[in-house]
PDB file of N, CA and C in Angstrom:
ATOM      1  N   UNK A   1      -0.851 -15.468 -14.333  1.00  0.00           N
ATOM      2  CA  UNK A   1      -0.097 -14.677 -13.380  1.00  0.00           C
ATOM      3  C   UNK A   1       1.068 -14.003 -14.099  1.00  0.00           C
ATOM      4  N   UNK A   2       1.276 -12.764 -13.714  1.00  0.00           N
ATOM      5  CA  UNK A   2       2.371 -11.940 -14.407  1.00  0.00           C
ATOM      6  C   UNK A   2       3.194 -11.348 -13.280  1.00  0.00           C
ATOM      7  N   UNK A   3       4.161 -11.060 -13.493  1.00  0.00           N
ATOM      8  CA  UNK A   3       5.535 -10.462 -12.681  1.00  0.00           C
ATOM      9  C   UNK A   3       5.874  -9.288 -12.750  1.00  0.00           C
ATOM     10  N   UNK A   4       5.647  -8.253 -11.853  1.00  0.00           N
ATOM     11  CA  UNK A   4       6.065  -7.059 -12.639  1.00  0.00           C
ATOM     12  C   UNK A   4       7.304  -6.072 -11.329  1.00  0.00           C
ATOM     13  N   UNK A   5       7.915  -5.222 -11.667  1.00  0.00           N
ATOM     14  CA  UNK A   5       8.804  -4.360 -11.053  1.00  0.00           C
ATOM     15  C   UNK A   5       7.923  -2.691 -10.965  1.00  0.00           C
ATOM     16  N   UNK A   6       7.831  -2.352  -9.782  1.00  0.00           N
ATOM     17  CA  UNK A   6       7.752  -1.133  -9.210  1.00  0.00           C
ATOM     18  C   UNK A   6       9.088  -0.349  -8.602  1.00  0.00           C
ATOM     19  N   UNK A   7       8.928   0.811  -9.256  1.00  0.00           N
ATOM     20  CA  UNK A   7      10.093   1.236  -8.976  1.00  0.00           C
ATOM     21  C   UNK A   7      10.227   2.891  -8.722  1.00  0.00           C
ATOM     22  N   UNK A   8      10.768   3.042  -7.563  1.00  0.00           N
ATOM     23  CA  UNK A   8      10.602   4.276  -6.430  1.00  0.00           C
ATOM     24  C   UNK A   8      12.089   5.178  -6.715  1.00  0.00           C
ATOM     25  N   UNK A   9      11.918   5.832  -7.205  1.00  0.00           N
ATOM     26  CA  UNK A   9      13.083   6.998  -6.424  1.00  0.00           C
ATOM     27  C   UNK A   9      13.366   7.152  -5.127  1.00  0.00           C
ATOM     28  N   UNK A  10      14.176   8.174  -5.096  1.00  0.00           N
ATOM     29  CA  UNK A  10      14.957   8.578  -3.177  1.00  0.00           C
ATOM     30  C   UNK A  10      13.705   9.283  -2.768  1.00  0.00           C
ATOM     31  N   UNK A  11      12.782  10.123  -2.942  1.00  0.00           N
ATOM     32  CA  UNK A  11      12.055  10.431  -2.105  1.00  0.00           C
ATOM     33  C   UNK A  11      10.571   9.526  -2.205  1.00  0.00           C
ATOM     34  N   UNK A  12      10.641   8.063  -2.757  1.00  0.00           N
ATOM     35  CA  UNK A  12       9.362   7.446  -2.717  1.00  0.00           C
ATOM     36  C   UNK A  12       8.570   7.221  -3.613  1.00  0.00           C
ATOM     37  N   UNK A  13       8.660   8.374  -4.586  1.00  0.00           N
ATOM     38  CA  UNK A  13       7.522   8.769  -5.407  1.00  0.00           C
ATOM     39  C   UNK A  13       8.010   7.562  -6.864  1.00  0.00           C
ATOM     40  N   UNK A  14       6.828   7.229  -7.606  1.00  0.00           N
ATOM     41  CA  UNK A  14       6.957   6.496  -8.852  1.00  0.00           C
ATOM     42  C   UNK A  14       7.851   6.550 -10.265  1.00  0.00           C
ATOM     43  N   UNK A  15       8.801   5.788 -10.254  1.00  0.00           N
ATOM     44  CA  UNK A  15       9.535   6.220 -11.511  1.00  0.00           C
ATOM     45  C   UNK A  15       8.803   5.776 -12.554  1.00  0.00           C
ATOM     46  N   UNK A  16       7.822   6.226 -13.645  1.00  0.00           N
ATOM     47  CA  UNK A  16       7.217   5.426 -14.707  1.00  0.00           C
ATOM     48  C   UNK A  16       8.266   5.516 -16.185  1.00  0.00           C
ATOM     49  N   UNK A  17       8.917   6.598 -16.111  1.00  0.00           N
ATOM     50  CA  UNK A  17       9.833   6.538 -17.208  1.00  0.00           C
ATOM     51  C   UNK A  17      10.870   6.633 -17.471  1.00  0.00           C
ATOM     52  N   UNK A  18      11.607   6.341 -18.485  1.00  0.00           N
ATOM     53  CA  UNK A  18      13.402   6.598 -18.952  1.00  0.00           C
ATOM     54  C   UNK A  18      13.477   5.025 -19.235  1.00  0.00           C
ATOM     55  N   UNK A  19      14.142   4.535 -18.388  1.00  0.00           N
ATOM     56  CA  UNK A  19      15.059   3.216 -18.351  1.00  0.00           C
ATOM     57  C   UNK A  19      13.826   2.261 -18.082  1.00  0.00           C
ATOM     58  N   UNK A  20      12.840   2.794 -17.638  1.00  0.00           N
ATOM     59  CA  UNK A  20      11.951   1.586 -16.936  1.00  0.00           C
ATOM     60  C   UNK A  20      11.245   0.789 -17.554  1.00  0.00           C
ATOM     61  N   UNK A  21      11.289  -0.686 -18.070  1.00  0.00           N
ATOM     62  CA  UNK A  21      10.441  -1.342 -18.939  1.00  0.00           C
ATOM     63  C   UNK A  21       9.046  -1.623 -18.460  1.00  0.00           C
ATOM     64  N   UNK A  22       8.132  -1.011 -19.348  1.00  0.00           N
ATOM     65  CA  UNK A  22       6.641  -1.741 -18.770  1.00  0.00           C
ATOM     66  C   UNK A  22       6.134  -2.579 -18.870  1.00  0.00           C
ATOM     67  N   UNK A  23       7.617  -3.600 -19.067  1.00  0.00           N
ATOM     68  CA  UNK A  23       7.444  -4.934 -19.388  1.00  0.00           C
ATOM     69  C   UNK A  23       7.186  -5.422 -17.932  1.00  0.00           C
ATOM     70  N   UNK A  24       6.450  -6.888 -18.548  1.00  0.00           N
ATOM     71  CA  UNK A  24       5.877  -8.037 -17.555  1.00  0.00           C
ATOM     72  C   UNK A  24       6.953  -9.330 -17.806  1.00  0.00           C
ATOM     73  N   UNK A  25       6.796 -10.335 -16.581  1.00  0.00           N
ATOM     74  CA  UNK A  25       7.919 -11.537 -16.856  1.00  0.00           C
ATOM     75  C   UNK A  25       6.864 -12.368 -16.443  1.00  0.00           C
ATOM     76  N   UNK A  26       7.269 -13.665 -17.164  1.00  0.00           N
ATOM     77  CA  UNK A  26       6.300 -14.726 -16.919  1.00  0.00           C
ATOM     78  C   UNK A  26       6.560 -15.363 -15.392  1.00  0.00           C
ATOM     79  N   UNK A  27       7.377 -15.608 -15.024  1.00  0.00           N
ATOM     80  CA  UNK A  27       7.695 -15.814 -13.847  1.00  0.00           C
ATOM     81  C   UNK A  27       8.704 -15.028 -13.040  1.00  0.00           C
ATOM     82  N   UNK A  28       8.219 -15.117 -11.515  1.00  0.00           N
ATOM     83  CA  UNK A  28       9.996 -14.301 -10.596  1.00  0.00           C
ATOM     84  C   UNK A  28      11.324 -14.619 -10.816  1.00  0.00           C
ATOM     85  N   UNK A  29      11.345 -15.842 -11.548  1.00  0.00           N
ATOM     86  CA  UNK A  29      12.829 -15.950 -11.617  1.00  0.00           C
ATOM     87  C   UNK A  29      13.129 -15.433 -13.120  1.00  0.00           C
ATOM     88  N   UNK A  30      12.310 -15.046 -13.687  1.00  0.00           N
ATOM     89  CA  UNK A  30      12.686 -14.234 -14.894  1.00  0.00           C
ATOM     90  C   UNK A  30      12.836 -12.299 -14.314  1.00  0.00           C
ATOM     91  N   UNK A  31      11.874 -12.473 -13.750  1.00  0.00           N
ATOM     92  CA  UNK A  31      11.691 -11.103 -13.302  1.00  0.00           C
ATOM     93  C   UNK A  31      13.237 -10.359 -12.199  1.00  0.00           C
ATOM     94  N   UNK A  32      13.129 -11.598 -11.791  1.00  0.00           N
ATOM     95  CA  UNK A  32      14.750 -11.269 -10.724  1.00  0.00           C
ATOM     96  C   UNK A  32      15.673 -11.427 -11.608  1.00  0.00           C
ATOM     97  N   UNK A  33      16.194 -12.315 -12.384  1.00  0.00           N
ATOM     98  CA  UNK A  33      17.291 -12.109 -13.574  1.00  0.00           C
ATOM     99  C   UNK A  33      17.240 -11.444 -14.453  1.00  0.00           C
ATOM    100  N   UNK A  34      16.295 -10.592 -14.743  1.00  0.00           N
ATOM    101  CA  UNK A  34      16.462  -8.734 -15.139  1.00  0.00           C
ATOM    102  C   UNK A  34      16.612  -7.983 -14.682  1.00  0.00           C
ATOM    103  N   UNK A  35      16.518  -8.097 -12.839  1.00  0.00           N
ATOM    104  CA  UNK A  35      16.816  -7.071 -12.060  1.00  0.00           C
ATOM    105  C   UNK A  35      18.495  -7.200 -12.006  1.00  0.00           C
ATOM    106  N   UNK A  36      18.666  -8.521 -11.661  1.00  0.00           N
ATOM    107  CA  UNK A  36      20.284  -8.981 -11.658  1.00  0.00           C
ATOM    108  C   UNK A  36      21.035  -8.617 -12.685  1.00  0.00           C
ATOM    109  N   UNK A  37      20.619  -7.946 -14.184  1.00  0.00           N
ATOM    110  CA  UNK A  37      21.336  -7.743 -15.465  1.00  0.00           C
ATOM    111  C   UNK A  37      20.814  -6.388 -15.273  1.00  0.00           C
ATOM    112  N   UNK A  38      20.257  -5.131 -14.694  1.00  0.00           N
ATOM    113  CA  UNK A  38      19.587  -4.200 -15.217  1.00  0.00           C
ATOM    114  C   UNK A  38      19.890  -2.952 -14.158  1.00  0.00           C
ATOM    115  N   UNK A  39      20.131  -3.438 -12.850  1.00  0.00           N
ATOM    116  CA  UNK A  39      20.060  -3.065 -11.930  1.00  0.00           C
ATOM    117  C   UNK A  39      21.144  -1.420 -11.724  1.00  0.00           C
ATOM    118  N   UNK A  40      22.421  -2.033 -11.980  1.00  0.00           N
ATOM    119  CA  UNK A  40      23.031  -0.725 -12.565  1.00  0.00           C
ATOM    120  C   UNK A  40      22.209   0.559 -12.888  1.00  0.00           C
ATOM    121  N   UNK A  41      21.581   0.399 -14.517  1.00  0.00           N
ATOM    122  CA  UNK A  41      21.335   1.271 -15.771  1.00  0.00           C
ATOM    123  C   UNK A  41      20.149   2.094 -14.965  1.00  0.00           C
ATOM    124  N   UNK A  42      19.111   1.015 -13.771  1.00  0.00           N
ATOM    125  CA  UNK A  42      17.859   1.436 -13.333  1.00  0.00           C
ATOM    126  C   UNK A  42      18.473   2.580 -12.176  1.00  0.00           C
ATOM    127  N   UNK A  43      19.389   2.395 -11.246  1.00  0.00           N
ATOM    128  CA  UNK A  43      20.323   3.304 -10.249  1.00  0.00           C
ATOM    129  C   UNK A  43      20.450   4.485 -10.745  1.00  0.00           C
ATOM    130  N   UNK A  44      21.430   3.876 -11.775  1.00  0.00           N
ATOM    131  CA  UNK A  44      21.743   5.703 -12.756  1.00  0.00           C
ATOM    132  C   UNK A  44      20.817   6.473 -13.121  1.00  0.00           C
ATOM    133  N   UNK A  45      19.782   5.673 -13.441  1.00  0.00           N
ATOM    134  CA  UNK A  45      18.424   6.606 -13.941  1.00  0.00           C
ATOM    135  C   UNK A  45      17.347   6.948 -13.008  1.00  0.00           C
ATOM    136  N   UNK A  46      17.851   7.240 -11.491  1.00  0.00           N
ATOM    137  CA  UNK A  46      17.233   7.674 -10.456  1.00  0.00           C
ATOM    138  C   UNK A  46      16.584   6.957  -9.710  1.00  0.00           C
ATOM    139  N   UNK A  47      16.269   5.176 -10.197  1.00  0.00           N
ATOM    140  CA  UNK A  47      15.865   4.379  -9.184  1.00  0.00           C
ATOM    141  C   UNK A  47      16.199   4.020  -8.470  1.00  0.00           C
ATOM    142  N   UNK A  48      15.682   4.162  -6.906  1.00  0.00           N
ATOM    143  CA  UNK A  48      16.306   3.839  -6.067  1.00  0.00           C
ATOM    144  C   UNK A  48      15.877   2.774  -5.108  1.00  0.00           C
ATOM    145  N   UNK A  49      14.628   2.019  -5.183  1.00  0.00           N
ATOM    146  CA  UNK A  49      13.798   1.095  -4.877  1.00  0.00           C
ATOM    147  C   UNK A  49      13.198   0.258  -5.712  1.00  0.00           C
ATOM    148  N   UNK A  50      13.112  -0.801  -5.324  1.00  0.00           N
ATOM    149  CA  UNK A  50      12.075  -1.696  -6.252  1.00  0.00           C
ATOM    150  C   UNK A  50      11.044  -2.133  -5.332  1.00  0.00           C
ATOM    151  N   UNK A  51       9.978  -2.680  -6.001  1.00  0.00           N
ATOM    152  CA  UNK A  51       8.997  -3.884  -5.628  1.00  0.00           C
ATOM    153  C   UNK A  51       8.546  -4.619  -6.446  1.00  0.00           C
ATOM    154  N   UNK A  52       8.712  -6.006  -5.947  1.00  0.00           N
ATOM    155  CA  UNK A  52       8.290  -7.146  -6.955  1.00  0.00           C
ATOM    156  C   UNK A  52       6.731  -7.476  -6.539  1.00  0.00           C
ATOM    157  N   UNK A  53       6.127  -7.377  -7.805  1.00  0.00           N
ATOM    158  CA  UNK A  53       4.678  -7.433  -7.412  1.00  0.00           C
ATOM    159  C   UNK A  53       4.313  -8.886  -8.519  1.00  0.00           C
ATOM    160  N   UNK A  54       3.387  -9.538  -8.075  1.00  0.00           N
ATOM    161  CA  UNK A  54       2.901 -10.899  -8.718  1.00  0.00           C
ATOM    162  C   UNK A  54       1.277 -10.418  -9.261  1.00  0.00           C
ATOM    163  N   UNK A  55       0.889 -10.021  -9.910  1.00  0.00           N
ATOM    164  CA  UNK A  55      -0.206  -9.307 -10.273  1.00  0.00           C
ATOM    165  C   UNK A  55      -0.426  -8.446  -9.596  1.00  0.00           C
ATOM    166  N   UNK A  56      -1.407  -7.895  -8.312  1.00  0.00           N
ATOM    167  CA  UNK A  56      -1.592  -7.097  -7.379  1.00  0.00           C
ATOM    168  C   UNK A  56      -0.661  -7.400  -6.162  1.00  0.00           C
ATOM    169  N   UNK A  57      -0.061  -8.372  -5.943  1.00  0.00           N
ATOM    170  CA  UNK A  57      -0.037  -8.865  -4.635  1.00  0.00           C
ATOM    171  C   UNK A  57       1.394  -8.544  -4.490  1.00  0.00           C
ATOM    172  N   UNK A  58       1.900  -7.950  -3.356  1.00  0.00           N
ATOM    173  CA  UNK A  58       3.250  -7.882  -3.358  1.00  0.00           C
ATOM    174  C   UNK A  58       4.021  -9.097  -2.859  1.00  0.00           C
ATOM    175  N   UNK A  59       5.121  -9.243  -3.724  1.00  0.00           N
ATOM    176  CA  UNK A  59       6.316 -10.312  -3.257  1.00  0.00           C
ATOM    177  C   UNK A  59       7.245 -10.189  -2.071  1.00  0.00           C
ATOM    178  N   UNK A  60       7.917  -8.796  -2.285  1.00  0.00           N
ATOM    179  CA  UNK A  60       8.698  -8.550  -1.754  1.00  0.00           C
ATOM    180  C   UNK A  60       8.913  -6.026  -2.076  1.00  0.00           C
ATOM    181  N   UNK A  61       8.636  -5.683  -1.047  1.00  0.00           N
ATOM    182  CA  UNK A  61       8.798  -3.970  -0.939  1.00  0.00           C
ATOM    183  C   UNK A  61       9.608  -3.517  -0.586  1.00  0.00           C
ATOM    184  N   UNK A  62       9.887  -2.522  -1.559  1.00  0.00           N
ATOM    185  CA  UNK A  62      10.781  -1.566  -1.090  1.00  0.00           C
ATOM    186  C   UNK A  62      12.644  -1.894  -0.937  1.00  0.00           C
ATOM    187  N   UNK A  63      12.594  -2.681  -2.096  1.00  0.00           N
ATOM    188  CA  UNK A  63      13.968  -3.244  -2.059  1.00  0.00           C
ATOM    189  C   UNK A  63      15.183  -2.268  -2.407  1.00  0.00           C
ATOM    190  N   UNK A  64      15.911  -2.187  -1.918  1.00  0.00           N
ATOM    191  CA  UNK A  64      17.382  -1.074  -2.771  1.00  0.00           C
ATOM    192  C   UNK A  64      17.857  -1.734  -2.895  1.00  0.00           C
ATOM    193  N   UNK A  65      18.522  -0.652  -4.330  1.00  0.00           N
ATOM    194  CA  UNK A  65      19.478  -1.319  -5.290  1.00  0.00           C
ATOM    195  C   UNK A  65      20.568  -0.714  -4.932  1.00  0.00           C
ATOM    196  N   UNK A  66      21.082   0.281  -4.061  1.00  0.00           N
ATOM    197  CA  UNK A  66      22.371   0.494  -3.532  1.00  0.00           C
ATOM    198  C   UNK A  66      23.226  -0.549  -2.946  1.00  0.00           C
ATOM    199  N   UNK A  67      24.287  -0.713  -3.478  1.00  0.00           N
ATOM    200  CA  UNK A  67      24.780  -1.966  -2.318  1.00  0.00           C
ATOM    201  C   UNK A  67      24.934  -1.609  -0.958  1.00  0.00           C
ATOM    202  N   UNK A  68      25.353  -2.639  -0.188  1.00  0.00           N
ATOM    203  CA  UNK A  68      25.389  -2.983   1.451  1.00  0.00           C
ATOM    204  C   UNK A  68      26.331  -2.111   1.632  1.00  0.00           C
TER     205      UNK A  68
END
């Protein structure tokens, strides 16, 4: 099983490049403590959503990284 981050701009569509690693994490709590260290750099560089996906299967959609 692998961990991976999807990640959406403001109008939806797929960010595949710049800042975005096409890296995999062995587990979610690795995968969330790169979002927790990264999260900033990914904003600035037009991301504006995430999804945590566990191979195919989603964890958790459509998360923002804007604060509350």
């Amino acid at each position: 099983m692998t961990w991976h981050w999807r990640y959406e701009n403001a109008n939806g569509g797929l960010v595949t490049e710049g800042v975005v690693p096409p890296e995999t994490f062995p587990s979610q709590a690795d995968a969330e403590s790169w979002l927790g260290e990264s999260w900033r750099e990914l904003l600035e560089a037009g991301v504006e959503r995430v999804t945590l996906l566990e191979d195919d299967r989603v964890e958790y959609a459509k998360m923002s990284l804007r604060p509350e």
